[in-house]
Protein backbone atom coordinates (compact mmCIF):
# COMPACT_ATOMS: atom_id res chain seq x y z
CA UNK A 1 -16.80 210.42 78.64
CA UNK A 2 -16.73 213.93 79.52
CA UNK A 3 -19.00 216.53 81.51
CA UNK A 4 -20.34 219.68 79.66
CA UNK A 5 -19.52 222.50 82.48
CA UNK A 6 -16.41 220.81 83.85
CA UNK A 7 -13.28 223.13 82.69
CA UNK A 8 -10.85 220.50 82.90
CA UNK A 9 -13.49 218.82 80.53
CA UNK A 10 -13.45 221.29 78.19
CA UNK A 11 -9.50 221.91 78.50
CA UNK A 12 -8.54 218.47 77.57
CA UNK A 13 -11.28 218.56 74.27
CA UNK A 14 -9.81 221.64 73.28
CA UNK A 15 -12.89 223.83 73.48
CA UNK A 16 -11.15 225.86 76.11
CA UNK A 17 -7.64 227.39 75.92
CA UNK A 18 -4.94 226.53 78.57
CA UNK A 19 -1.22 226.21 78.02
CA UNK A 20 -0.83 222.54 77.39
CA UNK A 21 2.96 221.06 77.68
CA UNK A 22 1.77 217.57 76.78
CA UNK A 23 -1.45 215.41 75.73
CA UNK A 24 -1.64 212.05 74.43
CA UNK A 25 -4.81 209.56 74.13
CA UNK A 26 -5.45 209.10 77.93
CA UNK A 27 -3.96 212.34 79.49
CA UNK A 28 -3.99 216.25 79.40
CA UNK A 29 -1.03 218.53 81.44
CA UNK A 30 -0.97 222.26 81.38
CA UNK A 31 0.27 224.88 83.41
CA UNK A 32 -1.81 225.92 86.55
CA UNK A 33 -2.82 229.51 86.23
CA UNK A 34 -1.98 230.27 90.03
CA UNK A 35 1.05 228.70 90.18
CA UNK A 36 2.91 227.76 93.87
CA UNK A 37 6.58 227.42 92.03
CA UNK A 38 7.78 227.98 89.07
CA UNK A 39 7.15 224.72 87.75
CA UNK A 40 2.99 223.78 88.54
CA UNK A 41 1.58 221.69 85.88
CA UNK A 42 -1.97 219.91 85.87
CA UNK A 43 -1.87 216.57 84.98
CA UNK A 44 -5.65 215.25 84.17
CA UNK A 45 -7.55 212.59 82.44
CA UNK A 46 -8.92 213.23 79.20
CA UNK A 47 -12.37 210.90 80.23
CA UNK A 48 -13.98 213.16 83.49
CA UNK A 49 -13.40 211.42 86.78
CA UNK A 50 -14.37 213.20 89.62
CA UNK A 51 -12.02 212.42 92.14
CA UNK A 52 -9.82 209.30 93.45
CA UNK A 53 -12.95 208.06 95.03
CA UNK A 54 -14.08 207.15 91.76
CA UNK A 55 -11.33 205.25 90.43
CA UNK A 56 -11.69 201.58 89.76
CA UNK A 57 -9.96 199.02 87.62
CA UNK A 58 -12.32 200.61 84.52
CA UNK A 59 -10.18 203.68 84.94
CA UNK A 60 -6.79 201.57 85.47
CA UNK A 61 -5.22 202.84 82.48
CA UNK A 62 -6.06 206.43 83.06
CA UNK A 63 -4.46 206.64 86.65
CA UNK A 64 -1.45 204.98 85.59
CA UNK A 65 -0.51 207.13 82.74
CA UNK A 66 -1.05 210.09 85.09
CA UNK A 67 1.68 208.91 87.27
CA UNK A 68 4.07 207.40 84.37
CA UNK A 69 4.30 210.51 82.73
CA UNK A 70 5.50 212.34 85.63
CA UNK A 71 9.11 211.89 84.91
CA UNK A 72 9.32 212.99 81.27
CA UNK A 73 7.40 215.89 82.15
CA UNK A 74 9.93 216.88 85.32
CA UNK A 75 12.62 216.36 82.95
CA UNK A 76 11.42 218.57 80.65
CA UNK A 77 11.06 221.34 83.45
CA UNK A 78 14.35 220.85 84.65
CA UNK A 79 13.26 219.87 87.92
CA UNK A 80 13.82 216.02 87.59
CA UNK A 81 17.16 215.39 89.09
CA UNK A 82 16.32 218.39 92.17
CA UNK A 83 13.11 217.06 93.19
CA UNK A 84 9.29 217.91 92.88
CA UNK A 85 6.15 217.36 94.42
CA UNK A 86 2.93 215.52 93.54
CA UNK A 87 -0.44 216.27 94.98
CA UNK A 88 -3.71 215.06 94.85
CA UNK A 89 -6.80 216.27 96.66
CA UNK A 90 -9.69 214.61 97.24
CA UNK A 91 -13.05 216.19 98.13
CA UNK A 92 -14.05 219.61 99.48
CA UNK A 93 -11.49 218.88 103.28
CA UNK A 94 -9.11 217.84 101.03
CA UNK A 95 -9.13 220.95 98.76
CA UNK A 96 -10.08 219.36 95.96
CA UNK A 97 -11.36 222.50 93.63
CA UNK A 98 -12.39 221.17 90.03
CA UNK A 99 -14.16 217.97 90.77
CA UNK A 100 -12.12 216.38 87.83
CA UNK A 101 -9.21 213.93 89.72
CA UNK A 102 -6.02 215.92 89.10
CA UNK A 103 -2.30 215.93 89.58
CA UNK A 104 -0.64 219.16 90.79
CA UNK A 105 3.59 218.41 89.46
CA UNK A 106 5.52 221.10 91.76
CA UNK A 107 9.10 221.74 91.41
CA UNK A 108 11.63 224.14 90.85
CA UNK A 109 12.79 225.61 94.04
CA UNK A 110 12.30 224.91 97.74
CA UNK A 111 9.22 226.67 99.09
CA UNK A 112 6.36 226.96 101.91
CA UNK A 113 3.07 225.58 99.40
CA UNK A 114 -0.06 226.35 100.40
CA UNK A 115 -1.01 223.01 99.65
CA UNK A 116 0.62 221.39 103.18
């Protein structure tokens, strides 16, 4: 299922352009256009999910393949082996600002991120 006016929505259908590094049948990742490091990628579900408060075992699949992708796609950036960060907020306190649940995959050299 996906919302009309989300972007991430839209992103992962195709309907809007982003630069996408990998998609597959459950998940989207592309490059964050404000990027904290010179690796930032957005990792997303292709179904709309608001946040991690709405994930239940009907969305098992989905949040698993977010997090088992992470290390082909830090090996692919090169950042694997050094280290990288992954973030998720939740809500408006937690800076959550798409209301689609998404990974932020940081890496590529040490640095203060504005994200804590």
């Amino acid at each position: 299922m996906q919302e009309e006016n989300c972007i991430f929505c839209q992103i992962a259908s195709g309907a809007m352009e982003a630069d996408i590094v990998f998609k597959d049948d459950l998940v989207c990742v592309f490059r964050d256009i404000n990027p904290v490091a010179p690796s930032h990628l957005l990792i997303i579900p292709n179904a709309h999910i608001e946040s991690n408060n709405d994930l239940g075992p009907d969305q098992a699949a989905f949040a698993a393949r977010m997090l088992t992708v992470v290390p082909e796609l830090a090996e692919k950036e090169g950042i694997r082996e050094s280290g990288y960060r992954i973030i998720m907020n939740t809500g408006s306190d937690g800076r959550q600002e798409v209301k689609h649940i998404h990974l932020h995959l940081i890496g590529g050299k040490r640095m203060q991120h504005p994200m804590g």
